[in-house]
C-alpha atoms as a PDB file:
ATOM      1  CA  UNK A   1       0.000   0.000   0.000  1.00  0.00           C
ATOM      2  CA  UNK A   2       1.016   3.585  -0.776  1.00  0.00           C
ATOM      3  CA  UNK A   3       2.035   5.175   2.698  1.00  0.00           C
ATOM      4  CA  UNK A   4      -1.412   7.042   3.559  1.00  0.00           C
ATOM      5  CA  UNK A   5      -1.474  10.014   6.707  1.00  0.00           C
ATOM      6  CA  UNK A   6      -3.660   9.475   9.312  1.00  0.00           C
ATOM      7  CA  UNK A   7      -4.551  13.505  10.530  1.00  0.00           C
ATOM      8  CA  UNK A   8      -5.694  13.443  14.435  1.00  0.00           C
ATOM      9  CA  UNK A   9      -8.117  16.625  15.092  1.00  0.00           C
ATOM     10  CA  UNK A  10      -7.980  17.089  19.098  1.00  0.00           C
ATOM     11  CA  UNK A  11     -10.546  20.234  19.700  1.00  0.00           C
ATOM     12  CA  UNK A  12      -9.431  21.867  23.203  1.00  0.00           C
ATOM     13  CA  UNK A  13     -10.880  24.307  25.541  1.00  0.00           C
ATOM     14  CA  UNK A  14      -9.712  24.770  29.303  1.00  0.00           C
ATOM     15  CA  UNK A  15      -7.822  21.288  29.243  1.00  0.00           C
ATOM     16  CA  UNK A  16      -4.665  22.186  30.495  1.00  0.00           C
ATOM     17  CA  UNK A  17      -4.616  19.004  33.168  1.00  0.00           C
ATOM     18  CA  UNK A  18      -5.141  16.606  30.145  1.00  0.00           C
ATOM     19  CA  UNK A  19      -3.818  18.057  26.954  1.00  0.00           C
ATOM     20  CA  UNK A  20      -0.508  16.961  26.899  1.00  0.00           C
ATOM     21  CA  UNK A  21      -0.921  13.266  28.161  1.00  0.00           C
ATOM     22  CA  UNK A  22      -3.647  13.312  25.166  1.00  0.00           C
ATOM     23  CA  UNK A  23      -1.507  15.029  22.424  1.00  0.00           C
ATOM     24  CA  UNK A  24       1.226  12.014  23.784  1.00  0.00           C
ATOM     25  CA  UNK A  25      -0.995   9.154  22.987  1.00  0.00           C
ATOM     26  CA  UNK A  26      -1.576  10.184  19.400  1.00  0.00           C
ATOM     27  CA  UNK A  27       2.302  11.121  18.597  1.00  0.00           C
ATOM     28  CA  UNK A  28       3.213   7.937  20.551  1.00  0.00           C
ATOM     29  CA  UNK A  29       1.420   5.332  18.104  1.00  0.00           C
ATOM     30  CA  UNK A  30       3.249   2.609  16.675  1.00  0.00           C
ATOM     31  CA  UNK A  31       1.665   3.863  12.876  1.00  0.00           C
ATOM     32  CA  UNK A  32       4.083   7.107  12.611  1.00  0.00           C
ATOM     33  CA  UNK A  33       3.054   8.626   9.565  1.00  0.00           C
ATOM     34  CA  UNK A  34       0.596  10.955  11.226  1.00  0.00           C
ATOM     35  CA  UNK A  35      -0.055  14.781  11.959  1.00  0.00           C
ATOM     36  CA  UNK A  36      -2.140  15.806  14.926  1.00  0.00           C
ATOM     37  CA  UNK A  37      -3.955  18.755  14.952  1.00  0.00           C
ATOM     38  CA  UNK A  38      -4.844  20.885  17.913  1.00  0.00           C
ATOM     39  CA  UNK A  39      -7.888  23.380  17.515  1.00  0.00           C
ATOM     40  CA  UNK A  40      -7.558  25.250  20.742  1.00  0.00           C
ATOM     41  CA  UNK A  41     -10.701  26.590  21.551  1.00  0.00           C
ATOM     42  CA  UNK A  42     -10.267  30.069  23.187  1.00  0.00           C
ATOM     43  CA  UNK A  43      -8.858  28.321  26.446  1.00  0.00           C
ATOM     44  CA  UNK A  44      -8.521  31.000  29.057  1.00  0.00           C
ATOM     45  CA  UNK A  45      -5.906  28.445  31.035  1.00  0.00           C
ATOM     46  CA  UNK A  46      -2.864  27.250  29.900  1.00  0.00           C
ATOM     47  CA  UNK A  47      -3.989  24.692  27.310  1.00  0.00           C
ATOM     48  CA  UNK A  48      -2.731  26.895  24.377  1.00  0.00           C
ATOM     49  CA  UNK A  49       0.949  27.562  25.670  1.00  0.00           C
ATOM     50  CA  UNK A  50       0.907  23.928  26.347  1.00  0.00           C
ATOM     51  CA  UNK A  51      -0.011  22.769  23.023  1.00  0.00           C
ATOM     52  CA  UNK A  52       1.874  25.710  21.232  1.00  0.00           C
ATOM     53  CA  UNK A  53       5.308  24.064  23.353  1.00  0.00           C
ATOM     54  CA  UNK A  54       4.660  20.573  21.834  1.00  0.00           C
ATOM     55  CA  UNK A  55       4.313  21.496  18.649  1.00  0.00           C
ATOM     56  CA  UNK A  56       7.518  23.090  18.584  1.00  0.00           C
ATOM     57  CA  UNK A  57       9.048  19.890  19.582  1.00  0.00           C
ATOM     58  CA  UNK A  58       7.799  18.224  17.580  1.00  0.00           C
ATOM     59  CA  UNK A  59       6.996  18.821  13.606  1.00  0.00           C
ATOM     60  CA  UNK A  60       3.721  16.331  13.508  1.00  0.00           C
ATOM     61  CA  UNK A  61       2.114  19.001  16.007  1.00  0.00           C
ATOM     62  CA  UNK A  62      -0.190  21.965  14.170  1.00  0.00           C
ATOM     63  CA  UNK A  63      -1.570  24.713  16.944  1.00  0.00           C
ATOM     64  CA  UNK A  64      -4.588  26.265  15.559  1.00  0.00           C
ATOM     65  CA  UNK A  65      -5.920  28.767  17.751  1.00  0.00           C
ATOM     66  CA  UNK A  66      -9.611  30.654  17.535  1.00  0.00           C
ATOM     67  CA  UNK A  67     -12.076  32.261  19.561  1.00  0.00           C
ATOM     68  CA  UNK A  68     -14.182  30.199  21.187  1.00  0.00           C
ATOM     69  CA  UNK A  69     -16.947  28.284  18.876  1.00  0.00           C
ATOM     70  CA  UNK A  70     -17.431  25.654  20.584  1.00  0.00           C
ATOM     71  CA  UNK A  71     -16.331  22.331  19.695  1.00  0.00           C
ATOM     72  CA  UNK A  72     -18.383  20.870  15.951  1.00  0.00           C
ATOM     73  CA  UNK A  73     -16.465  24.351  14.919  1.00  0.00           C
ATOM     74  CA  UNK A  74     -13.197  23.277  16.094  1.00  0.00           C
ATOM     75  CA  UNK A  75     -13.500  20.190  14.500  1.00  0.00           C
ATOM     76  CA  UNK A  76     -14.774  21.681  11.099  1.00  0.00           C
ATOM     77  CA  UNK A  77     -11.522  23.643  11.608  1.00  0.00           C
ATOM     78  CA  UNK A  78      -9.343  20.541  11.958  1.00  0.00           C
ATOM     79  CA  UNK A  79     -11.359  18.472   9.182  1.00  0.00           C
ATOM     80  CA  UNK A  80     -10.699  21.861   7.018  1.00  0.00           C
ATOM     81  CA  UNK A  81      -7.116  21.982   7.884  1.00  0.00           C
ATOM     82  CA  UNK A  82      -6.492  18.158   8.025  1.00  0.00           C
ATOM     83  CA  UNK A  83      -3.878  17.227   5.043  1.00  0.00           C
ATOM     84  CA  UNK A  84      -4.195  13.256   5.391  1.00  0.00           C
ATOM     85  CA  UNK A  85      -6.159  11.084   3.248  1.00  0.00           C
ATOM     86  CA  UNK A  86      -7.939  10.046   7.009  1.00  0.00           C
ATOM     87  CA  UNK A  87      -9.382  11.644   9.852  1.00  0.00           C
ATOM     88  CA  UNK A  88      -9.398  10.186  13.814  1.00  0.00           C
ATOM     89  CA  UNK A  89     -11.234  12.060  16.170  1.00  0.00           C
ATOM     90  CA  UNK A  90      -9.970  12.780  19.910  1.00  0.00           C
ATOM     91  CA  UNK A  91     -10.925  14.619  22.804  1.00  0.00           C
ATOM     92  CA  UNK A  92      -8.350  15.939  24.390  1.00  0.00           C
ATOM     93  CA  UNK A  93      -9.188  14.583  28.065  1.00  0.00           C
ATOM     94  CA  UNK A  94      -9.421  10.912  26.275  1.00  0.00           C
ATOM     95  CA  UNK A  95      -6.233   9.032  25.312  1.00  0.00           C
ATOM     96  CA  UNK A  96      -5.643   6.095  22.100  1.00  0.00           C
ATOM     97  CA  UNK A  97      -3.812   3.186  22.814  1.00  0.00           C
ATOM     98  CA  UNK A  98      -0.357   2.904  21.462  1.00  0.00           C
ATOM     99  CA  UNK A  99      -1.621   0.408  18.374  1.00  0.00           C
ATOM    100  CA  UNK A 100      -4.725   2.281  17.548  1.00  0.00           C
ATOM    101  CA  UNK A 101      -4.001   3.807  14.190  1.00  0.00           C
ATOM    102  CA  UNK A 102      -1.789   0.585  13.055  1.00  0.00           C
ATOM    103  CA  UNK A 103      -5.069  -1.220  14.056  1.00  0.00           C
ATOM    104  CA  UNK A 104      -7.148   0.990  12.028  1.00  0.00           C
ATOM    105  CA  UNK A 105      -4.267   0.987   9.120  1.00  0.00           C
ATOM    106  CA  UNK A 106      -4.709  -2.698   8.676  1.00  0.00           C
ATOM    107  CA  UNK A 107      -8.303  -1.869   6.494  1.00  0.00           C
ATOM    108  CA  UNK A 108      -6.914   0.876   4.487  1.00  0.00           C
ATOM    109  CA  UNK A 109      -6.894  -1.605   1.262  1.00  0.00           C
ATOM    110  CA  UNK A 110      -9.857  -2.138   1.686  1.00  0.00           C
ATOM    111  CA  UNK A 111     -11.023   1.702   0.686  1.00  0.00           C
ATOM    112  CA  UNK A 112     -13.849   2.036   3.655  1.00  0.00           C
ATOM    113  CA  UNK A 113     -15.675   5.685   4.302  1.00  0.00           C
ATOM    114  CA  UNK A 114     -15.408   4.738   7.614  1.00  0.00           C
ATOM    115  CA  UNK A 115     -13.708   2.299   9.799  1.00  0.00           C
ATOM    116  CA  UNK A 116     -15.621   1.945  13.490  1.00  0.00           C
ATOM    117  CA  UNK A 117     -13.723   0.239  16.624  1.00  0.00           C
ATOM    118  CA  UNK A 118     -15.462  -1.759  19.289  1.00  0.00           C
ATOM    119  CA  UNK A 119     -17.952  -3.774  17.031  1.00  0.00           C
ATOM    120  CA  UNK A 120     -17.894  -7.212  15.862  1.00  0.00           C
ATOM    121  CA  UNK A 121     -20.209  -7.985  13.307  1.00  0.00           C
ATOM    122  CA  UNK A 122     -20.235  -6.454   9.385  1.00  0.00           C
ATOM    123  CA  UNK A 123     -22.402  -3.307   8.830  1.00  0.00           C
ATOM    124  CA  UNK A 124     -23.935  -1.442   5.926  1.00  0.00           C
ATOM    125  CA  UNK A 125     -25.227   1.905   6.219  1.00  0.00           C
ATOM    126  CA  UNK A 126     -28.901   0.774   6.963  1.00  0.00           C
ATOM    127  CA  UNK A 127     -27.274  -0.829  10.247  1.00  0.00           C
ATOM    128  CA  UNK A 128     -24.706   1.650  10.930  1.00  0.00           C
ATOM    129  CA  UNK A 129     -28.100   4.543  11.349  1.00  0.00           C
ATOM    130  CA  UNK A 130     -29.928   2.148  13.696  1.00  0.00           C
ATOM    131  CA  UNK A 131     -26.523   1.275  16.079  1.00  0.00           C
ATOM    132  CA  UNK A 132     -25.580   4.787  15.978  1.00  0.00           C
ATOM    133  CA  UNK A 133     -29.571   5.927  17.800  1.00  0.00           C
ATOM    134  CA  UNK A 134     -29.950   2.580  19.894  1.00  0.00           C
ATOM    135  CA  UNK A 135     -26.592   2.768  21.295  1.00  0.00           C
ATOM    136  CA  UNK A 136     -25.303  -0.306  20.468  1.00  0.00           C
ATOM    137  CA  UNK A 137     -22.863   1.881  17.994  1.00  0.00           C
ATOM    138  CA  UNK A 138     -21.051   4.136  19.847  1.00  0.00           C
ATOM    139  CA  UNK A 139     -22.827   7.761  18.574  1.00  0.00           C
ATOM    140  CA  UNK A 140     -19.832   9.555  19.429  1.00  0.00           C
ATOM    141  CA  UNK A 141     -17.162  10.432  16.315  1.00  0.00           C
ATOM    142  CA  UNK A 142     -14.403   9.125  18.353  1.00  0.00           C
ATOM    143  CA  UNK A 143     -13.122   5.485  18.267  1.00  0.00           C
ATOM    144  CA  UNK A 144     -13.956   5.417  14.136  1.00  0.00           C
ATOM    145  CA  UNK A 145     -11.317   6.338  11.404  1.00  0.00           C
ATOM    146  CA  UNK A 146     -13.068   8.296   8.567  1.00  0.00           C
ATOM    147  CA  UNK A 147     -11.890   8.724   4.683  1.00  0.00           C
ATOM    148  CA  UNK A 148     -10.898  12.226   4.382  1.00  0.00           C
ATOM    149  CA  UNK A 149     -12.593  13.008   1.400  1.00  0.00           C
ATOM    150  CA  UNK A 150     -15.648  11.301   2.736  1.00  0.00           C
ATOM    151  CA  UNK A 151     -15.487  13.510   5.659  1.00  0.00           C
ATOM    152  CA  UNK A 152     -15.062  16.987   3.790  1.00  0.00           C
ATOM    153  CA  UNK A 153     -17.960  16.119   1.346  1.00  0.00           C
ATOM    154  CA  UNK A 154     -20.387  14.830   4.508  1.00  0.00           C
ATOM    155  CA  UNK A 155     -20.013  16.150   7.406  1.00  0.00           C
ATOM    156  CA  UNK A 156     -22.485  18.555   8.755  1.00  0.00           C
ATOM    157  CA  UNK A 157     -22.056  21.952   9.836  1.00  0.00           C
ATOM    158  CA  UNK A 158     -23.636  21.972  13.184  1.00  0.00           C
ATOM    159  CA  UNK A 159     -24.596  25.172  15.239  1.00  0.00           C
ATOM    160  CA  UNK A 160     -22.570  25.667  18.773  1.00  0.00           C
ATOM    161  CA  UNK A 161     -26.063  25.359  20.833  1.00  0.00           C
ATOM    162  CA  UNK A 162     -26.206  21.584  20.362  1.00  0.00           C
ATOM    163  CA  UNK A 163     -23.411  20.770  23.561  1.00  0.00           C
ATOM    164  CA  UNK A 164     -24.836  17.087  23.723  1.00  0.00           C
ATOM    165  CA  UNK A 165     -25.532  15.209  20.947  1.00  0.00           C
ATOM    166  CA  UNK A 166     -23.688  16.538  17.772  1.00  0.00           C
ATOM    167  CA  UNK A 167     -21.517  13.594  17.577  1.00  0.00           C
ATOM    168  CA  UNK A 168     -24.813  11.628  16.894  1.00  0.00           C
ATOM    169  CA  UNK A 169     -26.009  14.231  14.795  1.00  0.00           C
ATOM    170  CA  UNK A 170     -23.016  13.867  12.859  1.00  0.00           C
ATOM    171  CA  UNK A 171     -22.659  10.406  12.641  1.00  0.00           C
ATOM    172  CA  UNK A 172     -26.402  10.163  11.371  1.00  0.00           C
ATOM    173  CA  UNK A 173     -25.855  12.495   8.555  1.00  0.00           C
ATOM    174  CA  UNK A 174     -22.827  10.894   7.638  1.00  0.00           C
ATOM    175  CA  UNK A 175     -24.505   7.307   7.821  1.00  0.00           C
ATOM    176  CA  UNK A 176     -26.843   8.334   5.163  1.00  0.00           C
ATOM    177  CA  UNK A 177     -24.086   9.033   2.539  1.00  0.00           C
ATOM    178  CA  UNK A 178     -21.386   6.118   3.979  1.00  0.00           C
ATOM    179  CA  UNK A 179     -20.993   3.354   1.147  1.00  0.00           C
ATOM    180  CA  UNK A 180     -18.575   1.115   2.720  1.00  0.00           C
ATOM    181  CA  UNK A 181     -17.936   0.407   6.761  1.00  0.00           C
ATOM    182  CA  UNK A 182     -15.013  -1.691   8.090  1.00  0.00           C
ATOM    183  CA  UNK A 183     -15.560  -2.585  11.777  1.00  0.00           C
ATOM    184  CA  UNK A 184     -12.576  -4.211  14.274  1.00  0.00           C
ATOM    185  CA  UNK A 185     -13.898  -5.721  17.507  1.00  0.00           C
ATOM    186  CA  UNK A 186     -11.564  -4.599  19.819  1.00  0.00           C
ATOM    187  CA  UNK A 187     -11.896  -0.878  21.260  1.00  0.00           C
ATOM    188  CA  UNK A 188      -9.492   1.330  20.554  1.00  0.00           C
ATOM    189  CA  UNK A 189     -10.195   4.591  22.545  1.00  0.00           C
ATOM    190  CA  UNK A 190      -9.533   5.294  26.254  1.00  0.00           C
ATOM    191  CA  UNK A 191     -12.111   7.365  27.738  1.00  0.00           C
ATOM    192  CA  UNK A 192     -10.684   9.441  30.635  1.00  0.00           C
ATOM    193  CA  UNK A 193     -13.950   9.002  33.212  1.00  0.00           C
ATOM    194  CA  UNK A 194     -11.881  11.539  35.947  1.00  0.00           C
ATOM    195  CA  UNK A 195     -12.712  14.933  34.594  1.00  0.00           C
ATOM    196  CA  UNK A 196     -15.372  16.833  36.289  1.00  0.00           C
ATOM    197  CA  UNK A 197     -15.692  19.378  33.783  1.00  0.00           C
ATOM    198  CA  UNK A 198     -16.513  16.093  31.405  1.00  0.00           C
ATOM    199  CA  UNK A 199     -20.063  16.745  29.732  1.00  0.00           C
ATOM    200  CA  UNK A 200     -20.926  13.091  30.169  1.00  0.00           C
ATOM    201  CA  UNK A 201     -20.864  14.345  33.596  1.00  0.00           C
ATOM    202  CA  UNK A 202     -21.967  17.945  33.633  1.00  0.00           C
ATOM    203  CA  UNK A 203     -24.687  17.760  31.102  1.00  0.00           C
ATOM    204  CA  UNK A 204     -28.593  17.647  32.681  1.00  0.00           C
ATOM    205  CA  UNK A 205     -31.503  17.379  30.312  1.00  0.00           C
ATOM    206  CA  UNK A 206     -33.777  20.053  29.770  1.00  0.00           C
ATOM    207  CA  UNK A 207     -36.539  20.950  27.733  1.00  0.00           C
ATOM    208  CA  UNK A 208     -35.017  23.289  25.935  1.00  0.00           C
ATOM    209  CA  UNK A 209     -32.020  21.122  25.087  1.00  0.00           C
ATOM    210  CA  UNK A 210     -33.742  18.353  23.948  1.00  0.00           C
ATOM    211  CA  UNK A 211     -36.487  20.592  21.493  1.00  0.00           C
ATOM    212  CA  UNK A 212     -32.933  22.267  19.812  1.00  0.00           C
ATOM    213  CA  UNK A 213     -31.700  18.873  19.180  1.00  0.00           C
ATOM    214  CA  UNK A 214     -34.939  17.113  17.465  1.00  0.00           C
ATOM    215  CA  UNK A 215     -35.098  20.579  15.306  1.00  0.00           C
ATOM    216  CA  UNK A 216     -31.246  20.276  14.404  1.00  0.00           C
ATOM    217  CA  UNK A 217     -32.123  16.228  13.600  1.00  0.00           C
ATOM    218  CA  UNK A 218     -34.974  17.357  11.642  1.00  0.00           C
ATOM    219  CA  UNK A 219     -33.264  19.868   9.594  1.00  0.00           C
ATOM    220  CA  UNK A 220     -30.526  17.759   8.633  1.00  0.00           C
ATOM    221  CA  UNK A 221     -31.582  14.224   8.702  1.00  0.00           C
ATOM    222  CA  UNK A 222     -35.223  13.383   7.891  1.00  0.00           C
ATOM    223  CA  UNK A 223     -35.570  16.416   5.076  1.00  0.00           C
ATOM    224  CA  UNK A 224     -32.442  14.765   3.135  1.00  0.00           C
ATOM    225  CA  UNK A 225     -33.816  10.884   3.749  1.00  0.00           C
END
């Protein structure tokens, strides 16, 4: 196989306690030819001198700072900036095992628009939708590999109100356009469960929340199916 780049989009904001150990996992991986891309989100902590630091020791490292936009802008950002011919998504309290991307590498030949981690069993896009809203998929973006040029075409632009959710948003919109899906059983994404600030644990339902999202999922989904 030709040597392909693997570009790692980390968005950031006020992660200066878990930034570097998660800009370390990605430029630790045993697949090297990577870049890792570091959208720091207006951080008013130290997150941005931290990242700016490791990229200037080490060439793989881009620093793109911006006002904050929350964080489907930062990753449209990184997508937008990302010069590999695939995309990994990884939150930058969250850490990839060492063998992640050579894991994810191994399916390359086999020209997938996505490649998703932690399932066992073959999917098309009719099953990818329905795992992605029951749960049995995981709806966030991370723990998947996506075709770059899949990506750029498909992914939606997503206003900064939805703070819970747009990685299923995402991941529907993109199901309805995905022609080919690898899966690899084992899981290859650390989720760091310590973080206070982490939405999985800040985030309470409301009304309000929950009437944004079914109008985003409305807009963007059931108009274009």
């Amino acid at each position: 196989t030709d040597l392909q780049m693997i570009s790692v989009i980390i968005p950031a904001y006020n992660r200066e306690k878990y930034i570097e150990a998660c800009v370390l996992s990605a430029l630790n991986q045993t697949f090297e030819d990577i870049e890792v891309i570091i959208v720091n989100d207006g951080s008013t902590d130290d997150t941005g001198t931290i990242c700016d630091s490791m990229a200037v020791s080490d060439r793989r490292v881009k620093v793109i700072h911006q006002e904050n936009g929350g964080v489907s802008a930062a990753r449209q950002i990184g997508i937008e900036t990302a010069s590999g011919e695939w995309i990994c998504f990884l939150d930058s309290d969250d850490t990839l095992p060492e063998d992640a991307l050579e894991n994810y590498s191994k399916y390359f030949d086999r020209q997938p628009d996505i490649i998703v981690s932690g399932v066992t069993v073959s999917l098309d896009s009719r099953q990818y939708l329905l795992g992605i809203t029951d749960y049995s998929i995981c709806p966030a973006l991370w723990g998947k590999l996506f075709r770059a040029d899949f990506i750029k075409k498909n992914m939606p632009v997503l206003p900064r109100e939805l703070v819970m959710g747009e990685d299923m948003i995402a991941n529907l919109v993109l199901g309805l356009h995905v022609k080919k899906i690898a899966t690899i059983a084992e899981s290859l994404y650390n989720v760091t469960l310590d973080n206070s600030m982490s939405v999985m644990k800040t985030f309470k339902k409301s009304f309000e929340y929950e009437n944004y999202f079914f109008r985003e999922l409305d807009e963007l989904f059931l108009k274009k199916s």
